[in-house]
Protein backbone atom coordinates (compact mmCIF):
# COMPACT_ATOMS: atom_id res chain seq x y z
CA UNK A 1 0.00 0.00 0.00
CA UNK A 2 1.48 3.61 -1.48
CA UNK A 3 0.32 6.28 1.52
CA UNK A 4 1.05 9.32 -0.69
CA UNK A 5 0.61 11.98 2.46
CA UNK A 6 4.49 10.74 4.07
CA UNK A 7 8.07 11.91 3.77
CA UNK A 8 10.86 9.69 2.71
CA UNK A 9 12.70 8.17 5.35
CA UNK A 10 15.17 10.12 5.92
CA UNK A 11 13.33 12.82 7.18
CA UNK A 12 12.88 11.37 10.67
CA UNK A 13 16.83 12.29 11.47
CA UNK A 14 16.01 15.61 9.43
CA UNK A 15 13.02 15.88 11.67
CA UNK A 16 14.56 15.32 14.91
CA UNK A 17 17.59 17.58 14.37
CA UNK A 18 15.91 19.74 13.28
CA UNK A 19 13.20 19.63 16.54
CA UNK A 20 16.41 19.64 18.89
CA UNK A 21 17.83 22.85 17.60
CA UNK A 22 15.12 24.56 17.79
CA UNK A 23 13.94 23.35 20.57
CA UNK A 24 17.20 24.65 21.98
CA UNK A 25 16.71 27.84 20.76
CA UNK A 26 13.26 28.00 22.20
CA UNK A 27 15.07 27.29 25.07
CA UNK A 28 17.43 29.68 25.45
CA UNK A 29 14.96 32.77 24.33
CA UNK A 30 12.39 31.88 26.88
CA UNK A 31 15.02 30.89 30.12
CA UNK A 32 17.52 33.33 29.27
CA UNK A 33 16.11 35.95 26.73
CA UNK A 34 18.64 35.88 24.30
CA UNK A 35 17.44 36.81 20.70
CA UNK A 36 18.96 36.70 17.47
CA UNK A 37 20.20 40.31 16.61
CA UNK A 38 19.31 41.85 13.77
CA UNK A 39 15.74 39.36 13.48
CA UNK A 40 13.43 41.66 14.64
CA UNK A 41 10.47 43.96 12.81
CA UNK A 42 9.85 48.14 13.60
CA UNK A 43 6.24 48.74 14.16
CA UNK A 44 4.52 52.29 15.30
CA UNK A 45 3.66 52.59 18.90
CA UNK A 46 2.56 55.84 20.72
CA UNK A 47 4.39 58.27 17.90
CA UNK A 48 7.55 56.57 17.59
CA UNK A 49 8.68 53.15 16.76
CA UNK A 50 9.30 49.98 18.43
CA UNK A 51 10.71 46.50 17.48
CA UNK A 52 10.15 43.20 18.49
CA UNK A 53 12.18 40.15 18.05
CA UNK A 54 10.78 37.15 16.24
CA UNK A 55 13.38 34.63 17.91
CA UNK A 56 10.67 33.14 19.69
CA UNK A 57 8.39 32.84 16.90
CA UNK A 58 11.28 31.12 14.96
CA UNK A 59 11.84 28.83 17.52
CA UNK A 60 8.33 27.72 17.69
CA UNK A 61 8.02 27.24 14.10
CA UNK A 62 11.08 25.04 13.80
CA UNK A 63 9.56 23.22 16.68
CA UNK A 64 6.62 22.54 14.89
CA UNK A 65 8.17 21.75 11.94
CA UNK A 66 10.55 19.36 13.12
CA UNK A 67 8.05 17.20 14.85
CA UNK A 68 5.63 17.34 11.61
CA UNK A 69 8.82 15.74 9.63
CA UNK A 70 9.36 13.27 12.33
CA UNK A 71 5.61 12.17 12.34
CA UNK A 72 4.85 11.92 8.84
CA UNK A 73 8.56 10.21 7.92
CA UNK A 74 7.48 6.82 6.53
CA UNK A 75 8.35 3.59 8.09
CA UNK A 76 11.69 1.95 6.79
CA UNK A 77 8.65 -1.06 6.73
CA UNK A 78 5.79 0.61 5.68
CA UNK A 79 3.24 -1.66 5.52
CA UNK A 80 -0.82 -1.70 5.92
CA UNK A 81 0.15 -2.96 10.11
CA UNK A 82 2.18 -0.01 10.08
CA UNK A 83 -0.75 2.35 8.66
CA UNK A 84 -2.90 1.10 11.32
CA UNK A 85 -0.84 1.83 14.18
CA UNK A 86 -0.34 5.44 12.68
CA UNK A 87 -3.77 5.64 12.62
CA UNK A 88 -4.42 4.24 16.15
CA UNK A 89 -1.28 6.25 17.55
CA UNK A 90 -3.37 9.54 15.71
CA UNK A 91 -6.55 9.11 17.91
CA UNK A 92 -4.42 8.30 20.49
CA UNK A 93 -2.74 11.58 20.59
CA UNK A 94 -6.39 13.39 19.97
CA UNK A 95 -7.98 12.35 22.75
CA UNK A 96 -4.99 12.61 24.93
CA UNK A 97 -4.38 15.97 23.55
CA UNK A 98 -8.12 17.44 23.76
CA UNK A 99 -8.42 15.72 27.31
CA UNK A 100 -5.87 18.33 28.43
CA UNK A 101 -6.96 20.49 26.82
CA UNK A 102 -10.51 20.50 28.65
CA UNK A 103 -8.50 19.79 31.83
CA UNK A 104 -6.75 22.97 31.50
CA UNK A 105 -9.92 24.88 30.33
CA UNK A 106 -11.01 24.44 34.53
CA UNK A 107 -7.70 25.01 35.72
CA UNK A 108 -5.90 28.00 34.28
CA UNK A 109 -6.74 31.58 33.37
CA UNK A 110 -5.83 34.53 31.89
CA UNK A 111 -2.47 34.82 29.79
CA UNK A 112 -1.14 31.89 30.71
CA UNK A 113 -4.50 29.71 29.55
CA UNK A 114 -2.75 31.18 25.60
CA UNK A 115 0.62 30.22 26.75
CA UNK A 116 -0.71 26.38 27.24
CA UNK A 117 -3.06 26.17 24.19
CA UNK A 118 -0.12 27.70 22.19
CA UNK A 119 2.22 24.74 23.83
CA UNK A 120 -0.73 22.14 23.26
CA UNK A 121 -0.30 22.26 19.21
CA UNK A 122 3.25 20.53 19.83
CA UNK A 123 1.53 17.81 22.87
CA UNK A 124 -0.87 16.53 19.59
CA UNK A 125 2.64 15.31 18.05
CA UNK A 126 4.66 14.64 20.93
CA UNK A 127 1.78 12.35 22.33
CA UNK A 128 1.86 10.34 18.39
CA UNK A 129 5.27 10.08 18.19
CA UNK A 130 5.76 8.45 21.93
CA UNK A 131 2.43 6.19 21.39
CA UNK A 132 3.84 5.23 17.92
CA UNK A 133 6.91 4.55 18.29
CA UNK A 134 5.75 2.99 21.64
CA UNK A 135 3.66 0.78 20.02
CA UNK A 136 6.54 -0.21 17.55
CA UNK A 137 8.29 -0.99 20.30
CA UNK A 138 5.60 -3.59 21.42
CA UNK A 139 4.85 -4.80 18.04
CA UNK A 140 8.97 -5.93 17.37
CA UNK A 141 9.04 -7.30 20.70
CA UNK A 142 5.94 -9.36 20.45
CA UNK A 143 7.52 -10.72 17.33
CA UNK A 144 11.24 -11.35 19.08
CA UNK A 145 9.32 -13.33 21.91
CA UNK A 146 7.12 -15.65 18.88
CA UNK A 147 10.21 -16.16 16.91
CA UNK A 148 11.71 -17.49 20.11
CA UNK A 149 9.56 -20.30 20.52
């Protein structure tokens, strides 16, 4: 079976070196404020002009992209078991990731209720990749233990 919506292969290790730099980066800009000079855009404000750098924003977005490679890389195997534990690891990571969600609905407030439901678009793939790759894990071990008997 051809699944025409994944990556080649090899962008799992493009994925995830890509996540862990940015991810890094992310890092340092929100524990230690450091920002990329020269990356930042002039807007109006009260009569004079201000700037604001998008380090952050980068960061993010490399986040997100990484783990978007990483979850739609296909299987070296790729196979129709293989599509159905994507799709089982998917509603998985939904339900888990909406759950949360509604959990954090009752429990926080204000601005950092945005800061959470901006950090919950990356639990959707971090939940898939851990229950996929979690239920590889089961699946190849499963196998080991028949083959040994």
């Amino acid at each position: 079976m051809k699944n025409q919506f994944l990556l080649p292969a090899k962008f799992r290790l493009i994925g995830w070196v890509t996540f862990l730099l940015f991810l890094a980066l992310g890092i340092l800009t929100e524990s230690y404020g450091y920002n990329i000079p020269g990356f930042q855009i002039y807007y109006p404000n009260d009569g004079g002009s201000a700037d604001y750098n998008l380090t952050n924003e980068l960061a993010f977005s490399g986040v997100i992209i990484g783990l978007i490679m990483v979850s739609f890389a296909r299987h070296i195997n790729e196979d129709e078991l293989i599509s159905k534990i994507r799709l089982e690891s998917w509603k998985w990571a939904v339900l888990i990731s909406y759950a949360i969600l509604l959990i954090l609905n009752f429990t926080s407030y204000g601005l950092g209720f945005v800061f959470i439901v901006t950090y919950n678009v990356v639990t959707l793939l971090l939940v898939y990749i851990i229950k996929f790759n979690y239920s590889l894990y089961l699946l190849n071990k499963n196998l080991k233990n028949s083959e040994d008997y």
